[in-house]
C-alpha atoms as a PDB file:
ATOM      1  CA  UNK A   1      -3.670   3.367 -21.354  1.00  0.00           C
ATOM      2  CA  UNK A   2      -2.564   0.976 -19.180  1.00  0.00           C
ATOM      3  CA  UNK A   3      -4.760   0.754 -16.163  1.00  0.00           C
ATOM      4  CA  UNK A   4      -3.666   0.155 -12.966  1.00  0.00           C
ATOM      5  CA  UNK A   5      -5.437  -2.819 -12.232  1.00  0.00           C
ATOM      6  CA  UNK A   6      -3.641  -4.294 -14.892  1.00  0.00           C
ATOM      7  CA  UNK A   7      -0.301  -4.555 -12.869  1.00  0.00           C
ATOM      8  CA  UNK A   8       0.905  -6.042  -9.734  1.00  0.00           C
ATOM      9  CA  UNK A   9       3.071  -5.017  -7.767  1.00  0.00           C
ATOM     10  CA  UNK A  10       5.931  -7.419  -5.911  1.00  0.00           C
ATOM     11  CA  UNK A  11       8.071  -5.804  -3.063  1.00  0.00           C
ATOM     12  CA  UNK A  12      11.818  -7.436  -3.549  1.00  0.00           C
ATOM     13  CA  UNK A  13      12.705  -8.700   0.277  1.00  0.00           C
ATOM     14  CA  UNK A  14      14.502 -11.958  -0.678  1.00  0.00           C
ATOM     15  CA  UNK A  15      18.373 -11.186  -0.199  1.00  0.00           C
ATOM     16  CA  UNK A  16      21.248 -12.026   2.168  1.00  0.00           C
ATOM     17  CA  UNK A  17      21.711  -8.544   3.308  1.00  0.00           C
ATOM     18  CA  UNK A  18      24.940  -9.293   3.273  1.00  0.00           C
ATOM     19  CA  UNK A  19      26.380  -5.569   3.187  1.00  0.00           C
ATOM     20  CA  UNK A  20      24.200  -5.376   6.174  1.00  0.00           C
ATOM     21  CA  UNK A  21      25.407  -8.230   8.157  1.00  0.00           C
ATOM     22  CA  UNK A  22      23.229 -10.755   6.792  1.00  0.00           C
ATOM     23  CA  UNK A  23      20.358  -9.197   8.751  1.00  0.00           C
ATOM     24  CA  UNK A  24      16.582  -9.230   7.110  1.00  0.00           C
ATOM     25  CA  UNK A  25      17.208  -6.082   5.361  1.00  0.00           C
ATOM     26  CA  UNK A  26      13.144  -5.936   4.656  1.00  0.00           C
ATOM     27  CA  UNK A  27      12.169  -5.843   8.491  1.00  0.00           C
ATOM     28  CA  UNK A  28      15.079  -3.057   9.585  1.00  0.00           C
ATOM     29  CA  UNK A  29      13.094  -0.299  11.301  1.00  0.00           C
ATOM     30  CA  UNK A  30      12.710   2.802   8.981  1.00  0.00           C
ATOM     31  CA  UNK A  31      10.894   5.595  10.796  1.00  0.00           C
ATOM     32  CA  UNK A  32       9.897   3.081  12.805  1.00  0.00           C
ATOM     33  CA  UNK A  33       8.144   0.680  10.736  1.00  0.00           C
ATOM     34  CA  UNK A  34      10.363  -2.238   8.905  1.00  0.00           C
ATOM     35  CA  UNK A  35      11.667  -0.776   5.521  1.00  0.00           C
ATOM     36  CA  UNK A  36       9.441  -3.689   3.105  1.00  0.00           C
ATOM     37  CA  UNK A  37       5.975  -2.400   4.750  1.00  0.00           C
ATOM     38  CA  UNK A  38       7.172   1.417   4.126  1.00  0.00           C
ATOM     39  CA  UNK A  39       8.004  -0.104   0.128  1.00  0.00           C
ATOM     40  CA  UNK A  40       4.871  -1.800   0.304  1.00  0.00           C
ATOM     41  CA  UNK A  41       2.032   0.836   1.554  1.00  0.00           C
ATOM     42  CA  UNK A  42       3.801   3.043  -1.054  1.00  0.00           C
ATOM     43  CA  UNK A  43       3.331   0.887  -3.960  1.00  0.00           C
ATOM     44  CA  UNK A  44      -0.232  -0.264  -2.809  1.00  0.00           C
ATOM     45  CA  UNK A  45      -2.003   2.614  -3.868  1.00  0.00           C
ATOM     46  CA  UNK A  46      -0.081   2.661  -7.261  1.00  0.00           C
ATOM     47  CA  UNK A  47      -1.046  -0.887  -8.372  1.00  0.00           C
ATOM     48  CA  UNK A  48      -4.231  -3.745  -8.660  1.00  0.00           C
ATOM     49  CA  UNK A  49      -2.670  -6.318  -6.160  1.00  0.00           C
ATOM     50  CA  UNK A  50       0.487  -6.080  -4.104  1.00  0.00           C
ATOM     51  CA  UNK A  51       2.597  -9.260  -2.670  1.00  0.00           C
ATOM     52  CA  UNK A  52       6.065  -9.747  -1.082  1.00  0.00           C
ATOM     53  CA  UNK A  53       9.009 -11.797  -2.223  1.00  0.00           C
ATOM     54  CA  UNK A  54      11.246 -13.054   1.200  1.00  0.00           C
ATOM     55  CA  UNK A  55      13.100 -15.983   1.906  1.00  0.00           C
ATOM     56  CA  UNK A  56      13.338 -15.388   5.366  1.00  0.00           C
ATOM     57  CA  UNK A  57      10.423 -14.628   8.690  1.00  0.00           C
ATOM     58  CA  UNK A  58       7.389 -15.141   6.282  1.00  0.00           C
ATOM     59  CA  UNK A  59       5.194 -15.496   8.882  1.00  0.00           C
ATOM     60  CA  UNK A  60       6.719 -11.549   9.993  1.00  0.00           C
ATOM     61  CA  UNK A  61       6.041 -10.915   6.025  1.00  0.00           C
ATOM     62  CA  UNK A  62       2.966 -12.523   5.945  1.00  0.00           C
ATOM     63  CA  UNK A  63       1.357 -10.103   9.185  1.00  0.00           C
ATOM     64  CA  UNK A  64       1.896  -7.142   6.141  1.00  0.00           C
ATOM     65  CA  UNK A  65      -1.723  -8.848   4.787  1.00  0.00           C
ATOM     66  CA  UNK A  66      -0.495  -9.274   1.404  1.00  0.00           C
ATOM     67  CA  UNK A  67       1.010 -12.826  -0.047  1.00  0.00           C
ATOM     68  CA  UNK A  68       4.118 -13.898   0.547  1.00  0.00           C
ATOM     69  CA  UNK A  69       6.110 -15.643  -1.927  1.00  0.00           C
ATOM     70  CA  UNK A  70       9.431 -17.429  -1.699  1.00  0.00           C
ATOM     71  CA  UNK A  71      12.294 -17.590  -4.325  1.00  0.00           C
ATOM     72  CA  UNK A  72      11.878 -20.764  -6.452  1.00  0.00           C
ATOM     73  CA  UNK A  73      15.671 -21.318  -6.361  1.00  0.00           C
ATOM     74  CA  UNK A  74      17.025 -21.843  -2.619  1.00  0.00           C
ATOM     75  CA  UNK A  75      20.782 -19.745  -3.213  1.00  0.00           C
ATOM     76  CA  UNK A  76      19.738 -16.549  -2.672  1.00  0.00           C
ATOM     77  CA  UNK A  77      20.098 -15.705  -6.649  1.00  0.00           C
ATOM     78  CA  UNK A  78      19.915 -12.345  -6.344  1.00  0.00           C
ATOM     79  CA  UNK A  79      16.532  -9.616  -7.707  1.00  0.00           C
ATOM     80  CA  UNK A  80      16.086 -11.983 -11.019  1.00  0.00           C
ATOM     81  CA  UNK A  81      14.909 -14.907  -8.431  1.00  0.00           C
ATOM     82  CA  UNK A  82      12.536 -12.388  -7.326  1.00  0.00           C
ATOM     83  CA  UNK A  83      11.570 -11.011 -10.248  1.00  0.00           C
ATOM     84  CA  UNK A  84      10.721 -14.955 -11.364  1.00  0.00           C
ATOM     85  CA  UNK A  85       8.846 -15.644  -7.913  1.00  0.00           C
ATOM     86  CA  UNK A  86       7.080 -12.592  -8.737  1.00  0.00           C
ATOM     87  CA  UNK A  87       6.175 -13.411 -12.631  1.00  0.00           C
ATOM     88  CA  UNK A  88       5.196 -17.186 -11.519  1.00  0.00           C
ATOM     89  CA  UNK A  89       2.439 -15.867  -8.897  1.00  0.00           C
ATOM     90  CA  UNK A  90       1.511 -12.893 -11.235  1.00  0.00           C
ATOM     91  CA  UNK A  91      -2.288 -12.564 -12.206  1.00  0.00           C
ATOM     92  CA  UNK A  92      -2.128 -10.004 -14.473  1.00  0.00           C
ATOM     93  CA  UNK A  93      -0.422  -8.613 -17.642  1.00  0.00           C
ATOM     94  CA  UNK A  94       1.962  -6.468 -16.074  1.00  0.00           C
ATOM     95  CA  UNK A  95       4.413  -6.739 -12.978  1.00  0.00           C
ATOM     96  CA  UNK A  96       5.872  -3.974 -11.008  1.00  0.00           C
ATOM     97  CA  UNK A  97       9.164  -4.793  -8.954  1.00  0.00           C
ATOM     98  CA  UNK A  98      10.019  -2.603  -6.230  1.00  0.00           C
ATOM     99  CA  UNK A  99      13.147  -3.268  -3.434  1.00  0.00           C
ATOM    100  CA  UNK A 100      12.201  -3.242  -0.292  1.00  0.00           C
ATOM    101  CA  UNK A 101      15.635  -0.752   0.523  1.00  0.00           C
ATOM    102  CA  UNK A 102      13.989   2.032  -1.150  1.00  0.00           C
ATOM    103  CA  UNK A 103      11.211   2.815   0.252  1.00  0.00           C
ATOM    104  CA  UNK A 104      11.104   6.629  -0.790  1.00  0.00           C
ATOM    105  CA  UNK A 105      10.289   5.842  -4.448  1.00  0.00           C
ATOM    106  CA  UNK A 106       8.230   8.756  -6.701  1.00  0.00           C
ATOM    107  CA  UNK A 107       4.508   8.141  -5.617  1.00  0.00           C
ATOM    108  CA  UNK A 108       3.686   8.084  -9.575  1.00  0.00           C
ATOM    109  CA  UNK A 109       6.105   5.649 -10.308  1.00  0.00           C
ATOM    110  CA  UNK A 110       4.286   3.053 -11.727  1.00  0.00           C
ATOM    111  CA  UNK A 111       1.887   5.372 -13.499  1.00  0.00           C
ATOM    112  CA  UNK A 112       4.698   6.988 -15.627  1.00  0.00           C
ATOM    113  CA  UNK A 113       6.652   3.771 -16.333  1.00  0.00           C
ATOM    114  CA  UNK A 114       3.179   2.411 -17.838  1.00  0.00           C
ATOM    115  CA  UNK A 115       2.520   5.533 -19.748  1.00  0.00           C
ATOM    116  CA  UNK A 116       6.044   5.093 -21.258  1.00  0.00           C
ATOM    117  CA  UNK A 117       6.221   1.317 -21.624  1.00  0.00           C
ATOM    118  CA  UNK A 118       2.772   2.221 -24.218  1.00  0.00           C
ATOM    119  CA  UNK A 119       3.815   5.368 -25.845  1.00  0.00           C
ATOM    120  CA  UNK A 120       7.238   3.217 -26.754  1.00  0.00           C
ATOM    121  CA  UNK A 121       5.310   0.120 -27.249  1.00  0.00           C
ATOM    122  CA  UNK A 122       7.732  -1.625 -24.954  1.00  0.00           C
ATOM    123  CA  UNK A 123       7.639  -5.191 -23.012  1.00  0.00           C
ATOM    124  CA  UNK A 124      10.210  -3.149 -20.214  1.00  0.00           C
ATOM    125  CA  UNK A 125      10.112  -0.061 -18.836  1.00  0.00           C
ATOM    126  CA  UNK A 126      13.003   1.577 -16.302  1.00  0.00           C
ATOM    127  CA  UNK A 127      13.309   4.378 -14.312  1.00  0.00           C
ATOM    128  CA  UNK A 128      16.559   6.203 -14.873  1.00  0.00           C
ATOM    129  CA  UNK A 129      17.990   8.707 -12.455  1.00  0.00           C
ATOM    130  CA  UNK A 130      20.630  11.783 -12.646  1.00  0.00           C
ATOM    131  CA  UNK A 131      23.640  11.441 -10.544  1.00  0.00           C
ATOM    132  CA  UNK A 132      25.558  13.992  -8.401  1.00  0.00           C
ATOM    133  CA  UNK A 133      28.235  13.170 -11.164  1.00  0.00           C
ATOM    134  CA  UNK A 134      25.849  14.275 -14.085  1.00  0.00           C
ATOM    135  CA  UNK A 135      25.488  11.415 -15.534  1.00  0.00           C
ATOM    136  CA  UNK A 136      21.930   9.397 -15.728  1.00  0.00           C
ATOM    137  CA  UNK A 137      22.120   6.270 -14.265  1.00  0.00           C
ATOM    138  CA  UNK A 138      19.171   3.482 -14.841  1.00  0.00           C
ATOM    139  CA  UNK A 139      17.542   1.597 -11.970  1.00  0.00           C
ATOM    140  CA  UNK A 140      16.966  -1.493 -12.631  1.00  0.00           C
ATOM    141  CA  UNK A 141      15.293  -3.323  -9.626  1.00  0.00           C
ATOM    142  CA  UNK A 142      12.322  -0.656 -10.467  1.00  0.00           C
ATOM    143  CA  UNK A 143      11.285  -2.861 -13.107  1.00  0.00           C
ATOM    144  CA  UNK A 144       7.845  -2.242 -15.305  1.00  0.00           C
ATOM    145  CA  UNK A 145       7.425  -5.722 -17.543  1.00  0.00           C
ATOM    146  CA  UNK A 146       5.114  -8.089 -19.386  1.00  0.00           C
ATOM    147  CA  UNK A 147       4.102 -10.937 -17.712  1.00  0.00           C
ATOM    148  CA  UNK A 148       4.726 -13.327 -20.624  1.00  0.00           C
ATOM    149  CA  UNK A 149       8.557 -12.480 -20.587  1.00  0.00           C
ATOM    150  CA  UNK A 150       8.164 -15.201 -17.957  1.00  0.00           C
ATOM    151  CA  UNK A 151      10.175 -18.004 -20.197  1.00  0.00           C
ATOM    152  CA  UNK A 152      12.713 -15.608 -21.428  1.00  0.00           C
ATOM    153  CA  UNK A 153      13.531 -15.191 -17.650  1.00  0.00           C
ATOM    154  CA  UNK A 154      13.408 -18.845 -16.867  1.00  0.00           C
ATOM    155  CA  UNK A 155      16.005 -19.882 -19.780  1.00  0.00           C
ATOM    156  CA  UNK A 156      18.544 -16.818 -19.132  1.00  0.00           C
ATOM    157  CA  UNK A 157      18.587 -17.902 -15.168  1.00  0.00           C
ATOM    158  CA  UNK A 158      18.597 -21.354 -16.031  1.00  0.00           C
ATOM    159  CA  UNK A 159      21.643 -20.983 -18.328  1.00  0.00           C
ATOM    160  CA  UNK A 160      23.375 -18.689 -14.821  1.00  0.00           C
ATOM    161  CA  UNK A 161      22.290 -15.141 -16.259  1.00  0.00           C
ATOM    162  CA  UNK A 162      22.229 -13.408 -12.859  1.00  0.00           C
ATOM    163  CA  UNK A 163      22.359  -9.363 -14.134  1.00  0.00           C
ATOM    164  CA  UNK A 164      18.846  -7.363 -14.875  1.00  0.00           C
ATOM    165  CA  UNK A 165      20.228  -5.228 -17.111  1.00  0.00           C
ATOM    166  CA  UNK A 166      21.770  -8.297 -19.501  1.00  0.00           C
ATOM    167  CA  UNK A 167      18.364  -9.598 -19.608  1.00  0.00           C
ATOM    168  CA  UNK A 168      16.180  -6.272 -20.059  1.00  0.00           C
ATOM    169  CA  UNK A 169      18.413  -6.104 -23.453  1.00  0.00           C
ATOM    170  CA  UNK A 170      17.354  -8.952 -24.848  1.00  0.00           C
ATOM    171  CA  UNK A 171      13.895  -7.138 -24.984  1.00  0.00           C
ATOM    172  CA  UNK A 172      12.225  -4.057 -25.717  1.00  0.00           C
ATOM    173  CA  UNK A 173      13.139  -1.673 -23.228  1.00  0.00           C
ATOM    174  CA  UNK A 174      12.285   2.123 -22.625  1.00  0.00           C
ATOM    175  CA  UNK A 175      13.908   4.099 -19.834  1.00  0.00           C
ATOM    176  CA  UNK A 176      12.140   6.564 -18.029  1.00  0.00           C
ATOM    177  CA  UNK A 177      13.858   9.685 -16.536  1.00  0.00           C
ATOM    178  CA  UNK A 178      13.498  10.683 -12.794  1.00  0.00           C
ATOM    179  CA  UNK A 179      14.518  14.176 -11.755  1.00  0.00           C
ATOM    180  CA  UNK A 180      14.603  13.476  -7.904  1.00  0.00           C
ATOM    181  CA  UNK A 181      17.633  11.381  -7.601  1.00  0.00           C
ATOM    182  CA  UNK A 182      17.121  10.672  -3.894  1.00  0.00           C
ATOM    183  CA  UNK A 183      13.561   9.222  -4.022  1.00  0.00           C
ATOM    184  CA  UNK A 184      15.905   6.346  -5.606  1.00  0.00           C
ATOM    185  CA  UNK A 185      18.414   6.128  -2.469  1.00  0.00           C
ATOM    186  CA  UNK A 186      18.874   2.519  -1.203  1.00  0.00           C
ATOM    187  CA  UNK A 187      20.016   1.589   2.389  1.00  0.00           C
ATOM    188  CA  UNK A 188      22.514  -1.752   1.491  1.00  0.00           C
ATOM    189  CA  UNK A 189      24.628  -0.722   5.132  1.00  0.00           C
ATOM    190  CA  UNK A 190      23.778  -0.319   7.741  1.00  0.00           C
ATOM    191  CA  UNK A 191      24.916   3.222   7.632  1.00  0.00           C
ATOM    192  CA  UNK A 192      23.177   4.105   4.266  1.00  0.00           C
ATOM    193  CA  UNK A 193      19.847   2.923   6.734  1.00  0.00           C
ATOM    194  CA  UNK A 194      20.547   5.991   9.180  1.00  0.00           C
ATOM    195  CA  UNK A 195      21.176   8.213   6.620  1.00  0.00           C
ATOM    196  CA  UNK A 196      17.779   7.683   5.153  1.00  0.00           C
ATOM    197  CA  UNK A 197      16.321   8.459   8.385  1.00  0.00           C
ATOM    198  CA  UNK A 198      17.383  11.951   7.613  1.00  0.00           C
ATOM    199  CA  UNK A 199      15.972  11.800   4.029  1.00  0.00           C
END
């Protein structure tokens, strides 16, 4: 079994936010308190160490009491940057990547993408979620993985690779089904944000 303490957990707050206006998507008010601390105080309980990955306000970032870490490239490359930020500062085996627009995720989360990531004897491990439309559809900034997949990560950003899902194939990957599609809902306008308020 994978214990918890063995993972970390990183809450994604580095992008433009450009659907949003290029506001600081992590600090919008959700309920009242800024959407990356909701992410954040979910994913705390579910993990050995938490920290946050922003580009912007760290000092704002950095009143949350957990580290705050930076993307290593400066062009706002996307959740991969973040996923590398995260993987460089990792102290563990595993890494947990959470956005900070979701902040509704399962509670057990973590726990069953471990539990799958052993049974399957996988280096990945990826929630995936049925749609209105019937169809399941895998979400891929949840992201369960080994901490040395660190240099796989490096070369396929280094070479331009900017899409999760073209990397997690290059590696063993197990996908983990979700039955409550809108614990997975993500706020990217402004109006997606007010209609998670009524969530």
């Amino acid at each position: 079994m994978i214990d918890a303490g063995e993972i970390t957990g990183v809450v994604l707050a580095g992008g433009r936010g450009s659907r949003m206006g290029g506001v600081d998507k992590g600090l919008q008010a959700h309920r009242g308190v800024p959407l990356a601390l909701h992410a954040l105080l979910r994913l705390q309980p579910q993990v050995g160490g938490v920290m946050i990955n922003a580009n912007r306000n760290l000092g704002v970032y950095e009143s949350f009491g957990v580290p705050v870490w930076p993307d290593a490239r400066s062009d706002f490359a996307g959740p991969l940057a973040g996923f590398l930020a995260g993987l460089e500062q990792c102290p563990t085996p595993w890494l947990v990547t959470v956005p900070c627009d979701t902040p509704d995720f399962p509670p057990d989360l973590v726990r069953r993408l471990a539990d799958a990531a052993e049974q399957a004897g996988a280096e990945i491990a990826l929630p995936t979620v049925r749609e209105a439309d019937g169809r399941w559809r895998t979400q891929p900034v949840f992201c369960l993985l080994r901490t040395v997949l660190l240099d796989s990560l490096l070369r396929f950003t280094q070479a331009g690779g900017r899409k999760i899902d073209a990397w997690t194939a290059q590696h063993r990957t197990v996908e983990v089904p979700f039955a409550d599609a809108a614990a997975f809902f993500n706020a990217n306008t402004s109006a997606e944000l007010q209609q998670l308020q009524g969530l």
